[in-house]
PDB file of N, CA and C in Angstrom:
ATOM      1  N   UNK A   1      27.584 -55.725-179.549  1.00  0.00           N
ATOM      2  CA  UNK A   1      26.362 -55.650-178.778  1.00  0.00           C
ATOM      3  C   UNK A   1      25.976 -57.061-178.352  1.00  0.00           C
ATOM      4  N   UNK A   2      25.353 -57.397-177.106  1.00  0.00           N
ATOM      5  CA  UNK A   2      24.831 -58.392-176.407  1.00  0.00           C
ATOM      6  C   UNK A   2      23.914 -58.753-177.198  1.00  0.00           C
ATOM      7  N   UNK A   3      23.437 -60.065-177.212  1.00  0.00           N
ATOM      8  CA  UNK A   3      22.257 -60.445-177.720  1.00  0.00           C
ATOM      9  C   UNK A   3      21.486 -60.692-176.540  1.00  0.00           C
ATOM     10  N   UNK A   4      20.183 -60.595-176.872  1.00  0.00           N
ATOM     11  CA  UNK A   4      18.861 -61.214-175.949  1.00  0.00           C
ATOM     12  C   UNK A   4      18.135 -62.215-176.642  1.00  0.00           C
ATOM     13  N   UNK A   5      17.437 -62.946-175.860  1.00  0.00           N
ATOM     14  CA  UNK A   5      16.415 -63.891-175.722  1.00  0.00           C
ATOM     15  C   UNK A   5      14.851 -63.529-175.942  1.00  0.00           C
ATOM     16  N   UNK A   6      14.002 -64.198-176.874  1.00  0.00           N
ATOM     17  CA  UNK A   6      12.737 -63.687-176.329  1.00  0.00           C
ATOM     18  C   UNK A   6      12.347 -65.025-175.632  1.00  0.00           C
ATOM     19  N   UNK A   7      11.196 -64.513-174.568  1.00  0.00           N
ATOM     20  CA  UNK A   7      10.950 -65.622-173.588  1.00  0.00           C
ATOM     21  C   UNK A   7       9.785 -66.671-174.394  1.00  0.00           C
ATOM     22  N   UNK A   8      10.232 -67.930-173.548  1.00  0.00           N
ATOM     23  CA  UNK A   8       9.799 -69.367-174.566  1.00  0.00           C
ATOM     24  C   UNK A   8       8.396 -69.218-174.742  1.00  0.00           C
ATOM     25  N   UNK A   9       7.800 -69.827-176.018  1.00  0.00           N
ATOM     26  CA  UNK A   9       6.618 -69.647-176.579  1.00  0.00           C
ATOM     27  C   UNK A   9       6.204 -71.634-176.877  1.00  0.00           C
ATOM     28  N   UNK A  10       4.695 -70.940-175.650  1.00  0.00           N
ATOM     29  CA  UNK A  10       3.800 -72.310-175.922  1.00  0.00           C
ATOM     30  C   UNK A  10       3.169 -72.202-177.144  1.00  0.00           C
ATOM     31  N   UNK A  11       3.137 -73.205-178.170  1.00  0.00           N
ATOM     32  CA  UNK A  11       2.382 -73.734-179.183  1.00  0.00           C
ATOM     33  C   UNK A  11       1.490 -74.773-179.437  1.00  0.00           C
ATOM     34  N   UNK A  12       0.038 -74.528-179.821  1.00  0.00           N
ATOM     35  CA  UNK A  12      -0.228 -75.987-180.135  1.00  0.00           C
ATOM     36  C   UNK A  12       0.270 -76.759-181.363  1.00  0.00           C
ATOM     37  N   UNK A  13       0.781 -77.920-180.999  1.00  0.00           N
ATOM     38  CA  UNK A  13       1.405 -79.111-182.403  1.00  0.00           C
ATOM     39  C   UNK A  13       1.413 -78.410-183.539  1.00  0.00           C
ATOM     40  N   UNK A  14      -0.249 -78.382-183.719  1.00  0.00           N
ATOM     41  CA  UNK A  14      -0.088 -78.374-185.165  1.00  0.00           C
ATOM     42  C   UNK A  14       0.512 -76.915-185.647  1.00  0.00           C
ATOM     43  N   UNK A  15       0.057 -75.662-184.816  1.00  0.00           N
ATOM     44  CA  UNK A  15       0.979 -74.927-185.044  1.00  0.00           C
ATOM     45  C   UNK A  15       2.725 -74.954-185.281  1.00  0.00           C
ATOM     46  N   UNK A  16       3.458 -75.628-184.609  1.00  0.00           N
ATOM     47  CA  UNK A  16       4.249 -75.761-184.575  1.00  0.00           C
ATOM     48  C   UNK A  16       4.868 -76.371-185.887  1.00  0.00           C
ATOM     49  N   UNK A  17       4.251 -77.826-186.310  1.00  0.00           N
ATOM     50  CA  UNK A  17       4.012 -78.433-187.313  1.00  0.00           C
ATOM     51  C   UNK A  17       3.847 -77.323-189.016  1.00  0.00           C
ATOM     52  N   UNK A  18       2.944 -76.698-188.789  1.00  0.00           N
ATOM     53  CA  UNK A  18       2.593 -75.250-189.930  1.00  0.00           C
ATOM     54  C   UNK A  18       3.496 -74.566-190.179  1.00  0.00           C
ATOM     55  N   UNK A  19       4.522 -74.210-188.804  1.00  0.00           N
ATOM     56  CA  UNK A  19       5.609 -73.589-188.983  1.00  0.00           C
ATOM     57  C   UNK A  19       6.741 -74.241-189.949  1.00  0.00           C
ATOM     58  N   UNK A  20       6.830 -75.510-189.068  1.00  0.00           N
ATOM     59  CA  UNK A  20       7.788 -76.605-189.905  1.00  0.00           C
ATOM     60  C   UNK A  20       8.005 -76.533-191.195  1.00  0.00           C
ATOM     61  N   UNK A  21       6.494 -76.378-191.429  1.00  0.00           N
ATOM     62  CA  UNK A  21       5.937 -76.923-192.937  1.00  0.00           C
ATOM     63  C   UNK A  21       6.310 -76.358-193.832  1.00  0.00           C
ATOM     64  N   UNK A  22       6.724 -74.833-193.620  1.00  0.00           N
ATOM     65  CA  UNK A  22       7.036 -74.079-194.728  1.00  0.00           C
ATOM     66  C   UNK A  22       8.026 -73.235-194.400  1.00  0.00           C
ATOM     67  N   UNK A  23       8.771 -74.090-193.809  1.00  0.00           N
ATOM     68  CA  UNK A  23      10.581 -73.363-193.728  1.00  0.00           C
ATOM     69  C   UNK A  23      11.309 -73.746-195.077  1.00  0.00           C
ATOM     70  N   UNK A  24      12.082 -72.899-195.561  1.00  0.00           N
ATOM     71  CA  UNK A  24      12.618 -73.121-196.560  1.00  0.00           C
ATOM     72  C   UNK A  24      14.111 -73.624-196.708  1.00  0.00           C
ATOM     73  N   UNK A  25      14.837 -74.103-197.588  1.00  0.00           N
ATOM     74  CA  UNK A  25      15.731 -75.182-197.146  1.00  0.00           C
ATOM     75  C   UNK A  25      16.564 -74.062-196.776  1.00  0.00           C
ATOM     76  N   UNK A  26      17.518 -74.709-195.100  1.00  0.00           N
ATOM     77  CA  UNK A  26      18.174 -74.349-194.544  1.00  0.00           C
ATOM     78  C   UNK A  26      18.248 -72.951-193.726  1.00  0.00           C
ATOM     79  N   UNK A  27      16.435 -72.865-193.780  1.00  0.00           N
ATOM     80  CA  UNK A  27      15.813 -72.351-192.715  1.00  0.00           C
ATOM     81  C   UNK A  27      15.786 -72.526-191.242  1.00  0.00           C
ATOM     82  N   UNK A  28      16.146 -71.886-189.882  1.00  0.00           N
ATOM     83  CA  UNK A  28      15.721 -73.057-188.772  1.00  0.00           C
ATOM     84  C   UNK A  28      14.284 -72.018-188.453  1.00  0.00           C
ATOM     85  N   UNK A  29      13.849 -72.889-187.649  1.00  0.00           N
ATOM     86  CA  UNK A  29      12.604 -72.673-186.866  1.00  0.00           C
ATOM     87  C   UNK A  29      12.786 -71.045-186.387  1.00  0.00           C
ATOM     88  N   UNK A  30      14.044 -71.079-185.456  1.00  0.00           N
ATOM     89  CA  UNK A  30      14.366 -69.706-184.622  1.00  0.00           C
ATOM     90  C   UNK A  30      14.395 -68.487-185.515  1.00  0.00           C
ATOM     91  N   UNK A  31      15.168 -68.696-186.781  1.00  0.00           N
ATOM     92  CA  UNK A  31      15.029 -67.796-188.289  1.00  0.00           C
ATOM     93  C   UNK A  31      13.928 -67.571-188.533  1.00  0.00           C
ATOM     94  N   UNK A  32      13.014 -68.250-188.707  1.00  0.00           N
ATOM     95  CA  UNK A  32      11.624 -68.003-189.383  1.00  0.00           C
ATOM     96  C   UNK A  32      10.920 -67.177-188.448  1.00  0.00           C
ATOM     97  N   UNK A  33      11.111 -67.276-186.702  1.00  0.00           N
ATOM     98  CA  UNK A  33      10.249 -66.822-185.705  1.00  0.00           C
ATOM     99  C   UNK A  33      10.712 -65.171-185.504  1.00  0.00           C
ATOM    100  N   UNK A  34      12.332 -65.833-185.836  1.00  0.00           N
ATOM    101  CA  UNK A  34      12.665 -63.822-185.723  1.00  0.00           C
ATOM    102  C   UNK A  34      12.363 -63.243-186.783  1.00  0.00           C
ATOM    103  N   UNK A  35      12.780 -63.727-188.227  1.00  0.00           N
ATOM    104  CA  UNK A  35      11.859 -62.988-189.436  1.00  0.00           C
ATOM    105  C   UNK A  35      10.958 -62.484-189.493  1.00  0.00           C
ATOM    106  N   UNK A  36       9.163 -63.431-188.553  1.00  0.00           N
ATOM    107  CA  UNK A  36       8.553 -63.224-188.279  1.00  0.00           C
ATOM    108  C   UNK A  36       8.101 -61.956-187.633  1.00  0.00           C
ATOM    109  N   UNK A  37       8.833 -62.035-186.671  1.00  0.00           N
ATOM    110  CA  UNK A  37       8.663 -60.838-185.477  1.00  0.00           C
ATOM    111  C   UNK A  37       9.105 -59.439-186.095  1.00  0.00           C
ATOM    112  N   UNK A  38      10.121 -59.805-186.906  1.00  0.00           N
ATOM    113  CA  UNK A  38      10.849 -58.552-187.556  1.00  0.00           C
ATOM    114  C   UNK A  38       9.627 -57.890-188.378  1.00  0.00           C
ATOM    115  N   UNK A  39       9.268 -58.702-189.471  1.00  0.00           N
ATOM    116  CA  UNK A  39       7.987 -58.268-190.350  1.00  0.00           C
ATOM    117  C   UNK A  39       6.956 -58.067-189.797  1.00  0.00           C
ATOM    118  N   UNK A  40       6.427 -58.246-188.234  1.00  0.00           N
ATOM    119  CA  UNK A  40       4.765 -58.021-187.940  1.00  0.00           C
ATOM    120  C   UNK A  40       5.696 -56.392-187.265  1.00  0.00           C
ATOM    121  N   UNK A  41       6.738 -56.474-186.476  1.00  0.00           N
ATOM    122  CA  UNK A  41       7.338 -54.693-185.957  1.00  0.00           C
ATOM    123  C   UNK A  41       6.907 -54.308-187.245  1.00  0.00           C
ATOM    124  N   UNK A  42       7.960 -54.250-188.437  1.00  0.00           N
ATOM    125  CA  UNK A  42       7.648 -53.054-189.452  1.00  0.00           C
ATOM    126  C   UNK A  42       6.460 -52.617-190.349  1.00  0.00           C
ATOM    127  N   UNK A  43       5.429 -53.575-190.222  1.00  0.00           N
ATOM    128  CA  UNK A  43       4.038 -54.059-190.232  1.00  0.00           C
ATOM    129  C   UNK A  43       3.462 -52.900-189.264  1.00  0.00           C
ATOM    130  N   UNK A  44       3.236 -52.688-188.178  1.00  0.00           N
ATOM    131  CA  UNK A  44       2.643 -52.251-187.110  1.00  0.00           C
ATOM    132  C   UNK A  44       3.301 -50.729-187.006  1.00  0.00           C
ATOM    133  N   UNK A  45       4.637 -50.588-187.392  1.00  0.00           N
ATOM    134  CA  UNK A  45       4.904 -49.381-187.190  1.00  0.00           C
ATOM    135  C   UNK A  45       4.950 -48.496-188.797  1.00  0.00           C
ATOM    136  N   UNK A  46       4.621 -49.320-189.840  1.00  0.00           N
ATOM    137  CA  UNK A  46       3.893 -48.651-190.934  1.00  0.00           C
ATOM    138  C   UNK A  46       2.259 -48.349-190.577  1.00  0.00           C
ATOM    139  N   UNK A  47       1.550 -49.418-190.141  1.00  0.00           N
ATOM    140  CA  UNK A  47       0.239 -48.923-190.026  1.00  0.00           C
ATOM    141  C   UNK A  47       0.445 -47.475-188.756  1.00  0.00           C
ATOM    142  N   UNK A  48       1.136 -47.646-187.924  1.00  0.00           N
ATOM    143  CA  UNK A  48       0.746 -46.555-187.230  1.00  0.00           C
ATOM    144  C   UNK A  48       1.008 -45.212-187.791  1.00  0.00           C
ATOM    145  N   UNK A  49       2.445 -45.117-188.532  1.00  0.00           N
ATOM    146  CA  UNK A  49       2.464 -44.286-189.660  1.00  0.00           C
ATOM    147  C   UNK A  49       1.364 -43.534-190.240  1.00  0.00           C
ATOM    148  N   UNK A  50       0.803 -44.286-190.838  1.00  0.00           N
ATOM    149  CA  UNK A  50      -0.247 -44.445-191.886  1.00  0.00           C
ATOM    150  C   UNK A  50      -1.377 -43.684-191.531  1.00  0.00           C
ATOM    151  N   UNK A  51      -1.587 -44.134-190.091  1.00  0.00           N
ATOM    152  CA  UNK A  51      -2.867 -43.454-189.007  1.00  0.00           C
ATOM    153  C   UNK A  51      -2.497 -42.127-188.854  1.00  0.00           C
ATOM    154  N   UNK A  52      -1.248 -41.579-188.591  1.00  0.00           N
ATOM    155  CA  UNK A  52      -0.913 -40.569-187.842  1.00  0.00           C
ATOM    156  C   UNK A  52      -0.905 -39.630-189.519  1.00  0.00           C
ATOM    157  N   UNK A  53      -0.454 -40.171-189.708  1.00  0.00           N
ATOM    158  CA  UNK A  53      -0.465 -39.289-191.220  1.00  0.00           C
ATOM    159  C   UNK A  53      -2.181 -38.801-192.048  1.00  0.00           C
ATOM    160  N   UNK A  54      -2.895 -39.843-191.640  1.00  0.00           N
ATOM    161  CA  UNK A  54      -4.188 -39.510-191.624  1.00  0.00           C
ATOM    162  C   UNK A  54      -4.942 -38.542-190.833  1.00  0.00           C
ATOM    163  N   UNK A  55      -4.753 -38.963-190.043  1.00  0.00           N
ATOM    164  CA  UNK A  55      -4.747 -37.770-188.592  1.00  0.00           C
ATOM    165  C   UNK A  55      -4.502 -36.386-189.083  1.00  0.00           C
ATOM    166  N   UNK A  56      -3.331 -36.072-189.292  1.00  0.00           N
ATOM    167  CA  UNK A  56      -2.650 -35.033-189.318  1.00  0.00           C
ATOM    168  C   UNK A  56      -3.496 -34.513-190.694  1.00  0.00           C
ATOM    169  N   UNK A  57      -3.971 -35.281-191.690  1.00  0.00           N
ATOM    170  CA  UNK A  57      -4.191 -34.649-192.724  1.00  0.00           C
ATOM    171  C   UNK A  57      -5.984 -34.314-192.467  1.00  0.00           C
ATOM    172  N   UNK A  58      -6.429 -35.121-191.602  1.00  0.00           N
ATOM    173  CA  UNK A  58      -7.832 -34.906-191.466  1.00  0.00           C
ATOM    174  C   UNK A  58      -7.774 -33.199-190.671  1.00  0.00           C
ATOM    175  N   UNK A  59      -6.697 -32.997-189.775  1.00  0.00           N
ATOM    176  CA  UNK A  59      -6.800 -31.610-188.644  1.00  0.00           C
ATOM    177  C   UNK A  59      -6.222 -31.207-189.996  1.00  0.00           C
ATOM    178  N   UNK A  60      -5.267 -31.049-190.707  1.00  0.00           N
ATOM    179  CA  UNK A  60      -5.105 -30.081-192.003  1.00  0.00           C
ATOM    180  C   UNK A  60      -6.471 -29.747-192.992  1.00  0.00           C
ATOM    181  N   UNK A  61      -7.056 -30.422-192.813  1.00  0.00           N
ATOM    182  CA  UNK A  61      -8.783 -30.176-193.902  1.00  0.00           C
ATOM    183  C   UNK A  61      -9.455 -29.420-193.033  1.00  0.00           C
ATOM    184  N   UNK A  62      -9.197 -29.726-191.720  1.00  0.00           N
ATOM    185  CA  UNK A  62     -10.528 -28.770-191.350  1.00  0.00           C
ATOM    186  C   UNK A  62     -10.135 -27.382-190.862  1.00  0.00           C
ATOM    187  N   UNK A  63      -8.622 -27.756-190.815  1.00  0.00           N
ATOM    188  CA  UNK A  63      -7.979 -26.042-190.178  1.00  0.00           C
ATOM    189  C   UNK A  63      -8.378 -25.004-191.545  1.00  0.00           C
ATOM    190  N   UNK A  64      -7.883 -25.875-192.484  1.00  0.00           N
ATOM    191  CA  UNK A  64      -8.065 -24.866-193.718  1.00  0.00           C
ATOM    192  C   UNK A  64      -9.331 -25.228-194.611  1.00  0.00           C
ATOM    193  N   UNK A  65      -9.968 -26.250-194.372  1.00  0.00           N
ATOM    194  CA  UNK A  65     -11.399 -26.593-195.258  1.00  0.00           C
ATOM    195  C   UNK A  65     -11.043 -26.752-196.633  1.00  0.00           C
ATOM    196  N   UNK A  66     -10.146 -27.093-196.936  1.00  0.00           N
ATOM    197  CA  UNK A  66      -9.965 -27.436-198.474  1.00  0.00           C
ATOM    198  C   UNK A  66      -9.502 -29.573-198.130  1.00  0.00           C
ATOM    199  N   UNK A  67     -10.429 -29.420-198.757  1.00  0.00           N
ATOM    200  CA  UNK A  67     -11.058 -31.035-198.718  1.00  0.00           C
ATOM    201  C   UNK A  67     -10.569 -31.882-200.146  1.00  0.00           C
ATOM    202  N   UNK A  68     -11.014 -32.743-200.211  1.00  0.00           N
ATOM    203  CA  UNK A  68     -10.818 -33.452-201.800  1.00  0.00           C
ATOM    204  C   UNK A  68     -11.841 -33.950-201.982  1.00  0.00           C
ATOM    205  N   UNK A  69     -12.295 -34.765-203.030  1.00  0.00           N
ATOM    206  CA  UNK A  69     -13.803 -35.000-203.391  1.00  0.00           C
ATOM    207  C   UNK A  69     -13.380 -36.026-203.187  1.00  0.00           C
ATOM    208  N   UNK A  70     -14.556 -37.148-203.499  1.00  0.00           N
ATOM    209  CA  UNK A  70     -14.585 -38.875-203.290  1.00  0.00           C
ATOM    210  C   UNK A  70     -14.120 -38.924-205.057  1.00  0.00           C
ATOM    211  N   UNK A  71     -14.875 -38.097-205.485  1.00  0.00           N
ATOM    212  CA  UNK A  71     -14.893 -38.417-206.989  1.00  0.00           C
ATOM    213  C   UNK A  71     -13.549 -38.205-207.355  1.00  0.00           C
ATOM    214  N   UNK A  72     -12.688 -37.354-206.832  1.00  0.00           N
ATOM    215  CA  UNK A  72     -11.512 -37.111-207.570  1.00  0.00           C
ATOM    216  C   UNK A  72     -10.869 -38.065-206.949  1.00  0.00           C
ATOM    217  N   UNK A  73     -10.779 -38.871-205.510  1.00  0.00           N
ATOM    218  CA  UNK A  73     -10.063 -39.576-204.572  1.00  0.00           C
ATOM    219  C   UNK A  73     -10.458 -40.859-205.927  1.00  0.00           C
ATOM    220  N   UNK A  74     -11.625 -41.582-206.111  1.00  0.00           N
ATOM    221  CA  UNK A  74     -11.445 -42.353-206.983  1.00  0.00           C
ATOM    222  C   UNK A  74     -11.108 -42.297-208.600  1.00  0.00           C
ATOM    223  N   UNK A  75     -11.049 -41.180-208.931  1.00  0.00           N
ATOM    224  CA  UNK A  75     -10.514 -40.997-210.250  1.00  0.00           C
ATOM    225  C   UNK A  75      -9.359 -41.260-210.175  1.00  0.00           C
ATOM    226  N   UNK A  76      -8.420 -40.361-209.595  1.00  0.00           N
ATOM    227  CA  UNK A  76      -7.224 -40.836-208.961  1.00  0.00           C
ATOM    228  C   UNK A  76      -6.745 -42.226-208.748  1.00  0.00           C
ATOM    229  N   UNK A  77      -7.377 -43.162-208.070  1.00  0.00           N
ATOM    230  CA  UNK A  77      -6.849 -44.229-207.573  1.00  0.00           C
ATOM    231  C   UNK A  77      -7.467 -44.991-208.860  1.00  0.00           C
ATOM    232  N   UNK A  78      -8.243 -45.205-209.612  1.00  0.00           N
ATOM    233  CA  UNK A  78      -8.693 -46.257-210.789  1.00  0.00           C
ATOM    234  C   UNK A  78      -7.577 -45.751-211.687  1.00  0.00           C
ATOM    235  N   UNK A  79      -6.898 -44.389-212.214  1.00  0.00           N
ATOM    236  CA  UNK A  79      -5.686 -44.358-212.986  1.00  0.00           C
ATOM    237  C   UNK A  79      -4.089 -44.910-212.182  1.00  0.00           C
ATOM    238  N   UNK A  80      -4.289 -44.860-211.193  1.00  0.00           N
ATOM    239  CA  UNK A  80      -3.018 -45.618-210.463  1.00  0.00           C
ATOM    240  C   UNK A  80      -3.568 -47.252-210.372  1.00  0.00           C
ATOM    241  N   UNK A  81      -4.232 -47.651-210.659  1.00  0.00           N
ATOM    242  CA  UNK A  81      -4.762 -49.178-210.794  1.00  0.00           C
ATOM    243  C   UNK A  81      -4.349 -49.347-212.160  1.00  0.00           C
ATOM    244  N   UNK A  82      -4.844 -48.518-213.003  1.00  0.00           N
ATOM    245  CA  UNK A  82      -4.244 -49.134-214.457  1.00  0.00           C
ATOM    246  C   UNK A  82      -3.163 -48.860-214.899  1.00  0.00           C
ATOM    247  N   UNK A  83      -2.518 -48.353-214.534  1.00  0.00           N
ATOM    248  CA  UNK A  83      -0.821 -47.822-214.504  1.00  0.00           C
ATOM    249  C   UNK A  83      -0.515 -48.940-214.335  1.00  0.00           C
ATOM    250  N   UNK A  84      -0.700 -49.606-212.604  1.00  0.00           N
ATOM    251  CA  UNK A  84       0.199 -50.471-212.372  1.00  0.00           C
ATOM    252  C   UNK A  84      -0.509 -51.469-212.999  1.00  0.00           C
ATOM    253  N   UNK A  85      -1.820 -52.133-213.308  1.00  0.00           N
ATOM    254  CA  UNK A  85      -1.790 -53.290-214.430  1.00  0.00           C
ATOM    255  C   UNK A  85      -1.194 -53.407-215.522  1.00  0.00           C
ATOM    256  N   UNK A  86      -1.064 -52.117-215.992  1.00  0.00           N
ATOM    257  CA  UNK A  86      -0.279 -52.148-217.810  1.00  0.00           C
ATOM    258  C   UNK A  86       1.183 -52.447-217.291  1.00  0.00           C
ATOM    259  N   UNK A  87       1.618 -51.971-215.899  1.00  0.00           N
ATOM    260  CA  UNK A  87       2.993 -51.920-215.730  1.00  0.00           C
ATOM    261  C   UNK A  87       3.320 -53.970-215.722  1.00  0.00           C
ATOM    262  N   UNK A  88       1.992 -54.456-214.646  1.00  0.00           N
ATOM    263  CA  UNK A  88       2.529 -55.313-214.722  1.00  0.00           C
ATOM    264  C   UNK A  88       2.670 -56.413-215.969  1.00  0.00           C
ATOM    265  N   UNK A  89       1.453 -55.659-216.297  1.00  0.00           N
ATOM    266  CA  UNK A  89       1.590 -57.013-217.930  1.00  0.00           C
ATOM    267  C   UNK A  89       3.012 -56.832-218.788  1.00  0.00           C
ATOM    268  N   UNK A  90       3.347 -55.362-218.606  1.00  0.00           N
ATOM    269  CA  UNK A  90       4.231 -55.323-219.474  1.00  0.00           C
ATOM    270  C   UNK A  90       5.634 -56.051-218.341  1.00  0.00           C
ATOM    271  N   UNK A  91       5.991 -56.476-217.751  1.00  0.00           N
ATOM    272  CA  UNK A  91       6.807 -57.365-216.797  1.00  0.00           C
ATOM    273  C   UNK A  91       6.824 -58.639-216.966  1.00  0.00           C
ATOM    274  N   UNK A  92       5.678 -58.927-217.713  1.00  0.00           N
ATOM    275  CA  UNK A  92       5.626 -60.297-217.608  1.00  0.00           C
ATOM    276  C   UNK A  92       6.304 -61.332-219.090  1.00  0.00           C
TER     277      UNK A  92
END
């Protein structure tokens, strides 16, 4: 497969400089910018995910009206908080 180009990008200095700053050895600039780009795509197409899946579950509550409580939504999520704290202490 062909490769492409993305078209050239104005920066101010110090941006540029920031970038510099925290390349890691035997990093180049062009690596870090496509890394970049790679992680904000799969970034953006998880959040949209995320939305649509919300979506879909909000028209599933009201087609059928079986809802969840706040109270159980946070009961729920404070035992998956301490799961993963005990998980992580025990990692460490």
């Amino acid at each position: 497969m062909k490769t492409a180009t993305f078209p050239s990008l104005r920066v101010d200095p110090e941006l540029r400089e920031a970038a510099e700053g925290v390349l890691q050895d035997g990093e180049s600039l062009s690596s870090f910018v496509e890394q970049s780009i790679r992680e904000s795509i799969e970034r953006r197409l998880a959040q949209s995910a995320f939305i649509a899946r919300g979506l879909r579950s909000g028209e599933d509550a009201r087609r059928t009206g079986k809802y969840v409580s706040v109270d159980a939504v946070i009961n729920r999520l404070t035992k998956m908080l301490a799961r993963a704290k005990t998980s992580a202490k025990a990692r460490k």
